[in-house]
PDB file of N, CA and C in Angstrom:
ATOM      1  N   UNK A   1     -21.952  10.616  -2.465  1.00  0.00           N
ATOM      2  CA  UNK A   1     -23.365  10.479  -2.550  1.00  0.00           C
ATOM      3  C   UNK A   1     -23.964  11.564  -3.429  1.00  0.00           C
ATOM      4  N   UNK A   2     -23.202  12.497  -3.243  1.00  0.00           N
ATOM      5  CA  UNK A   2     -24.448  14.076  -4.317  1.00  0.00           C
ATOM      6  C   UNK A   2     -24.214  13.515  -5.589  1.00  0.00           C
ATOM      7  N   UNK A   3     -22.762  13.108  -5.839  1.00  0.00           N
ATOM      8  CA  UNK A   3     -22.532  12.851  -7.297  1.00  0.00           C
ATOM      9  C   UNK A   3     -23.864  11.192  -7.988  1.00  0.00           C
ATOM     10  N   UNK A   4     -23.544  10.715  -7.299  1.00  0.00           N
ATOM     11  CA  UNK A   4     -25.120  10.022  -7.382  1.00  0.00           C
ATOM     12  C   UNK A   4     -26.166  10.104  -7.776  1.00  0.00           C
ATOM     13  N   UNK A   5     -26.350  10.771  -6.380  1.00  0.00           N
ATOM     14  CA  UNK A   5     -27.768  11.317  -6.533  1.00  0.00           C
ATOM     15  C   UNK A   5     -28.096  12.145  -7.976  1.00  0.00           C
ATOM     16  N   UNK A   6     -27.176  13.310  -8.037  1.00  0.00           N
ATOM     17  CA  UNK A   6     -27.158  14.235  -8.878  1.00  0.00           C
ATOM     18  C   UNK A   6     -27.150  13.333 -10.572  1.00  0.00           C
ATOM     19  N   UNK A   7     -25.833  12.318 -10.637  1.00  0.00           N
ATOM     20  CA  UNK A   7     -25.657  11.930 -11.883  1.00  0.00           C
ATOM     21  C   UNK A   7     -25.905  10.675 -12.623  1.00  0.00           C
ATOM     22  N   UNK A   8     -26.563  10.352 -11.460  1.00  0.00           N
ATOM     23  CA  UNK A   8     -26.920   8.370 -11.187  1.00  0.00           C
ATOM     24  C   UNK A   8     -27.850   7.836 -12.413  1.00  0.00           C
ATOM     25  N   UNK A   9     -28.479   9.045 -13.243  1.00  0.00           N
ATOM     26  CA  UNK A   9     -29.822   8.183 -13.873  1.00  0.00           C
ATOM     27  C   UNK A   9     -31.049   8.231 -13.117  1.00  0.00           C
ATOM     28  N   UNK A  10     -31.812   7.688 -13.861  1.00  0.00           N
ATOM     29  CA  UNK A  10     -33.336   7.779 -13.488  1.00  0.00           C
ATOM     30  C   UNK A  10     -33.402   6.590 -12.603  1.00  0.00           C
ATOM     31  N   UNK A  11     -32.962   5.994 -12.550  1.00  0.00           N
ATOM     32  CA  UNK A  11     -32.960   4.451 -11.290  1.00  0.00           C
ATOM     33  C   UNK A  11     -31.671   4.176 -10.334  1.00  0.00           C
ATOM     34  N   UNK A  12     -31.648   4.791  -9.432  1.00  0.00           N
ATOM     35  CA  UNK A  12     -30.512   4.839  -8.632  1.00  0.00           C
ATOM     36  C   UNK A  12     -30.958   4.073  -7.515  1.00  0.00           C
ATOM     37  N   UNK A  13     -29.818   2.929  -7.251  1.00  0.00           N
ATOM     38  CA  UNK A  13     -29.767   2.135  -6.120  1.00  0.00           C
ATOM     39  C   UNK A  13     -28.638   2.208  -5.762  1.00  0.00           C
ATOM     40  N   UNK A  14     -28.895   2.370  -3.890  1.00  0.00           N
ATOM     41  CA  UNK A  14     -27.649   2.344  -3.050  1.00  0.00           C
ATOM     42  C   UNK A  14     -27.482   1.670  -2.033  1.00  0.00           C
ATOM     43  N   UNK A  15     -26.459   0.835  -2.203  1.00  0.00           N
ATOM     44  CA  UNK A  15     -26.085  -0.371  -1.567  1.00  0.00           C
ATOM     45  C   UNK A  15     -25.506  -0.470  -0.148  1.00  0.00           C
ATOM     46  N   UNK A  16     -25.733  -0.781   0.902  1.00  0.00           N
ATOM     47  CA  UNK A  16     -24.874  -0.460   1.781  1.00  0.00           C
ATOM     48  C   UNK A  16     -24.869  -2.307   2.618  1.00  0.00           C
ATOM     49  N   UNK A  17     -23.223  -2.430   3.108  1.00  0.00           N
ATOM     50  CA  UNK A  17     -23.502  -3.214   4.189  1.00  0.00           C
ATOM     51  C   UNK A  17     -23.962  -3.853   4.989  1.00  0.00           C
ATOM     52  N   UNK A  18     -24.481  -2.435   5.496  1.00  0.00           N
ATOM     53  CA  UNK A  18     -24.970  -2.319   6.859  1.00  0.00           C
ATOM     54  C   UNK A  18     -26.318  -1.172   7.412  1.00  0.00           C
ATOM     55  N   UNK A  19     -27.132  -2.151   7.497  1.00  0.00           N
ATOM     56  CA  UNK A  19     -28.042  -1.160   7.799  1.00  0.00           C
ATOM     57  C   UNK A  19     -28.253  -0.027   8.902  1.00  0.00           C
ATOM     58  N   UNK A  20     -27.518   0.157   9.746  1.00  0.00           N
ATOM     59  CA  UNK A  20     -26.948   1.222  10.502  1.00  0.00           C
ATOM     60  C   UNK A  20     -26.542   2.457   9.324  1.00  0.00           C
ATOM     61  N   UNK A  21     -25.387   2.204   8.597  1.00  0.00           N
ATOM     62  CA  UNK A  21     -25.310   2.979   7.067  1.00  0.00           C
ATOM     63  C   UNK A  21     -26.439   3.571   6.960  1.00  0.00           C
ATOM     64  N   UNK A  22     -27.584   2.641   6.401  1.00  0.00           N
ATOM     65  CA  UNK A  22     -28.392   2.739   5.110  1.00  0.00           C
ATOM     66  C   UNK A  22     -30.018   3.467   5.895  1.00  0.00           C
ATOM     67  N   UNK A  23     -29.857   3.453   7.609  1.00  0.00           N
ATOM     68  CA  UNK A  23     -30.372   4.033   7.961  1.00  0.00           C
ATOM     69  C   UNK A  23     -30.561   5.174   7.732  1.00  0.00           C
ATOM     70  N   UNK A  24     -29.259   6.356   7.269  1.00  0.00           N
ATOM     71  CA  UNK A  24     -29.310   7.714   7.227  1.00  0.00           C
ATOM     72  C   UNK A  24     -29.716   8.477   5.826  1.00  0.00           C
ATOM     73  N   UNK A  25     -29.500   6.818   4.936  1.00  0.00           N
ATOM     74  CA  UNK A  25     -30.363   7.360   3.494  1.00  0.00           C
ATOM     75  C   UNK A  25     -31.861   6.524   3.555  1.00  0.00           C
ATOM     76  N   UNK A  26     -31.988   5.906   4.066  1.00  0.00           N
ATOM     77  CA  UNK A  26     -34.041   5.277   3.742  1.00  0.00           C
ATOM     78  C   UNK A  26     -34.205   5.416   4.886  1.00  0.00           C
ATOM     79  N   UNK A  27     -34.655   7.335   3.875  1.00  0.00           N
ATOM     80  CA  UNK A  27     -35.729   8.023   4.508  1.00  0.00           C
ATOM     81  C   UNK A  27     -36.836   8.439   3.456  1.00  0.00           C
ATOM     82  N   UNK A  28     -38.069   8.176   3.895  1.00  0.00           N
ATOM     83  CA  UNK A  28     -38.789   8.137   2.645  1.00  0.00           C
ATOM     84  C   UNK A  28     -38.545   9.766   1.676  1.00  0.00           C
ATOM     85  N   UNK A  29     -38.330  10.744   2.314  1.00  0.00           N
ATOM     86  CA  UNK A  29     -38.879  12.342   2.034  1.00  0.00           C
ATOM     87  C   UNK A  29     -37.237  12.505   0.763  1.00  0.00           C
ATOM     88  N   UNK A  30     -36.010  11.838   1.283  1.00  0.00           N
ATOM     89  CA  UNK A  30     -35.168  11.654   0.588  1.00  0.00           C
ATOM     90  C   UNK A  30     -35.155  11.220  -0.556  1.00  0.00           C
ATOM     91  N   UNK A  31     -35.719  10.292  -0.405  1.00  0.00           N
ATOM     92  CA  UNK A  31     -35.711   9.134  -1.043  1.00  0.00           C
ATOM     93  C   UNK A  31     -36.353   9.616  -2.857  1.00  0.00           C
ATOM     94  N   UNK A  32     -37.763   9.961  -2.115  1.00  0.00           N
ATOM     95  CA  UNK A  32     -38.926  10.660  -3.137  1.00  0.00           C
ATOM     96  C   UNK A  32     -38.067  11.916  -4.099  1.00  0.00           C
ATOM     97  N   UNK A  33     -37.709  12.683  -3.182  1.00  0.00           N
ATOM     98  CA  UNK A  33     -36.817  14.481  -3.657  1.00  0.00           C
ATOM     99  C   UNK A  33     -35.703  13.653  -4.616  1.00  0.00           C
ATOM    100  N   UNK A  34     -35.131  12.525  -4.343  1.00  0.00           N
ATOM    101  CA  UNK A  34     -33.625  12.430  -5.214  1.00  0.00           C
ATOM    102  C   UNK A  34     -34.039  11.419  -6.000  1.00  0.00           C
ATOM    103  N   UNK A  35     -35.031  10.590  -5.847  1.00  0.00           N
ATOM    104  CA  UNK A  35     -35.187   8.941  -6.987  1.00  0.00           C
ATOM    105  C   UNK A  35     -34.013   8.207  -6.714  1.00  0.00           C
ATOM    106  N   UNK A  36     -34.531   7.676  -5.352  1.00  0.00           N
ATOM    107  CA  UNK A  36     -33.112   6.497  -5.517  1.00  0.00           C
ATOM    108  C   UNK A  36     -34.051   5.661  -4.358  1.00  0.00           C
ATOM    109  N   UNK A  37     -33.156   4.261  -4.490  1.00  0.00           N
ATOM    110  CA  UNK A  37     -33.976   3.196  -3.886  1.00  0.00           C
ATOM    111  C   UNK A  37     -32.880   2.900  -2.877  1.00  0.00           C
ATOM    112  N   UNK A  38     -33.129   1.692  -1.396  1.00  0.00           N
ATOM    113  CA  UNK A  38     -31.884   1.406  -0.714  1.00  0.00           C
ATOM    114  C   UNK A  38     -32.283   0.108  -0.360  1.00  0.00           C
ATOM    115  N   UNK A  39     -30.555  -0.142  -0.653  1.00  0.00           N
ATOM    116  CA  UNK A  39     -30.906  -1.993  -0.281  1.00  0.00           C
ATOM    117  C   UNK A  39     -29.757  -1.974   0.514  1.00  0.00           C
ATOM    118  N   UNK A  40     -30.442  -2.733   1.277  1.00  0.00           N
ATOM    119  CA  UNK A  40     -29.440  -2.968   2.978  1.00  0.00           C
ATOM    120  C   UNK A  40     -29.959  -4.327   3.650  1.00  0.00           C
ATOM    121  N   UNK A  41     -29.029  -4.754   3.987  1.00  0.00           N
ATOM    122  CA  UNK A  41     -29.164  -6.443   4.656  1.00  0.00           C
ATOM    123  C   UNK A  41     -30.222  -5.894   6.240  1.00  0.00           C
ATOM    124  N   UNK A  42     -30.453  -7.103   6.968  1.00  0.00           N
ATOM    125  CA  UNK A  42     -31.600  -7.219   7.469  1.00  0.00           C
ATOM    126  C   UNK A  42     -30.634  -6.705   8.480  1.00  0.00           C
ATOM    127  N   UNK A  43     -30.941  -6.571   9.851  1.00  0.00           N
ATOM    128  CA  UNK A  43     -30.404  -6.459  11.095  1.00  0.00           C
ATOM    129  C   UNK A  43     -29.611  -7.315  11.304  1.00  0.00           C
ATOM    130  N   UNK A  44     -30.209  -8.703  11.348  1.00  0.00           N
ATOM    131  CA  UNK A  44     -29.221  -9.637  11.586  1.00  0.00           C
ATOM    132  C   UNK A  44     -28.295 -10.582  10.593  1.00  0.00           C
ATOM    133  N   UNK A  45     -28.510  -9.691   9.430  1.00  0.00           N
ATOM    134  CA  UNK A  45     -27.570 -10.113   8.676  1.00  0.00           C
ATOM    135  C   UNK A  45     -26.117  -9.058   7.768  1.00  0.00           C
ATOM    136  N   UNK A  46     -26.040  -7.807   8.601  1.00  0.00           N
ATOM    137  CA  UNK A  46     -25.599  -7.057   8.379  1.00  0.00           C
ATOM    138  C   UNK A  46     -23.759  -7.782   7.964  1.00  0.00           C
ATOM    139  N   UNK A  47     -23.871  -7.034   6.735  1.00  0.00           N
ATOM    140  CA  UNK A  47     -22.285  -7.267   6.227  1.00  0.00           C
ATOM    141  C   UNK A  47     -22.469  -8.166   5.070  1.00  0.00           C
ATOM    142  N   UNK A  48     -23.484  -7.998   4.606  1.00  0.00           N
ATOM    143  CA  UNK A  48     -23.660  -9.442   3.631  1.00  0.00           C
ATOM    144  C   UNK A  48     -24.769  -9.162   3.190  1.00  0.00           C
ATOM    145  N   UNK A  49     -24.661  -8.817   1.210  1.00  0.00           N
ATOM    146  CA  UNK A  49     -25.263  -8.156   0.385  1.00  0.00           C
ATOM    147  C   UNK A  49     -24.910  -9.409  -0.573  1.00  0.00           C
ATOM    148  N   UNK A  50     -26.256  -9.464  -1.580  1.00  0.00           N
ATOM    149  CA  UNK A  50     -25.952 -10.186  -3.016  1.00  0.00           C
ATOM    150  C   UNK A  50     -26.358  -9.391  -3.981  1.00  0.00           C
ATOM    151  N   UNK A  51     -25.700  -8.959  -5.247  1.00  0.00           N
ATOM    152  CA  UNK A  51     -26.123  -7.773  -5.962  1.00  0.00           C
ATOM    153  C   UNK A  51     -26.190  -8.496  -7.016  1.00  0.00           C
ATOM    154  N   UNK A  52     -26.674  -8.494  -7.959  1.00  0.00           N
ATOM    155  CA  UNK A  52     -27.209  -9.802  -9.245  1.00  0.00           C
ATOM    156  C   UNK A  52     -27.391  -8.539 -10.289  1.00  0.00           C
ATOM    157  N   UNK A  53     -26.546  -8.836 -11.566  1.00  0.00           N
ATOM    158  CA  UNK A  53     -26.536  -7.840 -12.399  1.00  0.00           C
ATOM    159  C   UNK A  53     -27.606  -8.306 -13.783  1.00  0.00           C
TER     160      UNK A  53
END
């Protein structure tokens, strides 16, 4: 994750699973300090992401 954060670019998105995961990064105060966005499936759809390039 630091390497990321740190080397990611000006638009950093981080993908997780599972929103249990993605709980411990979308946090807003994080979020703002490093420039990165989080995409995480709903509660009840955890485990199952579509990433469209």
């Amino acid at each position: 994750m630091a390497r990321i954060l740190k080397h990611g670019g000006s638009e950093k998105e981080i993908v997780f699973n599972y929103r249990s995961r993605a709980a411990l990064w979308d946090l807003d105060g994080l979020k703002e300090r490093f420039g990165y966005t989080v995409l995480a499936p709903s509660e009840t759809e955890d485990g199952f992401i579509t990433v469209e390039f």
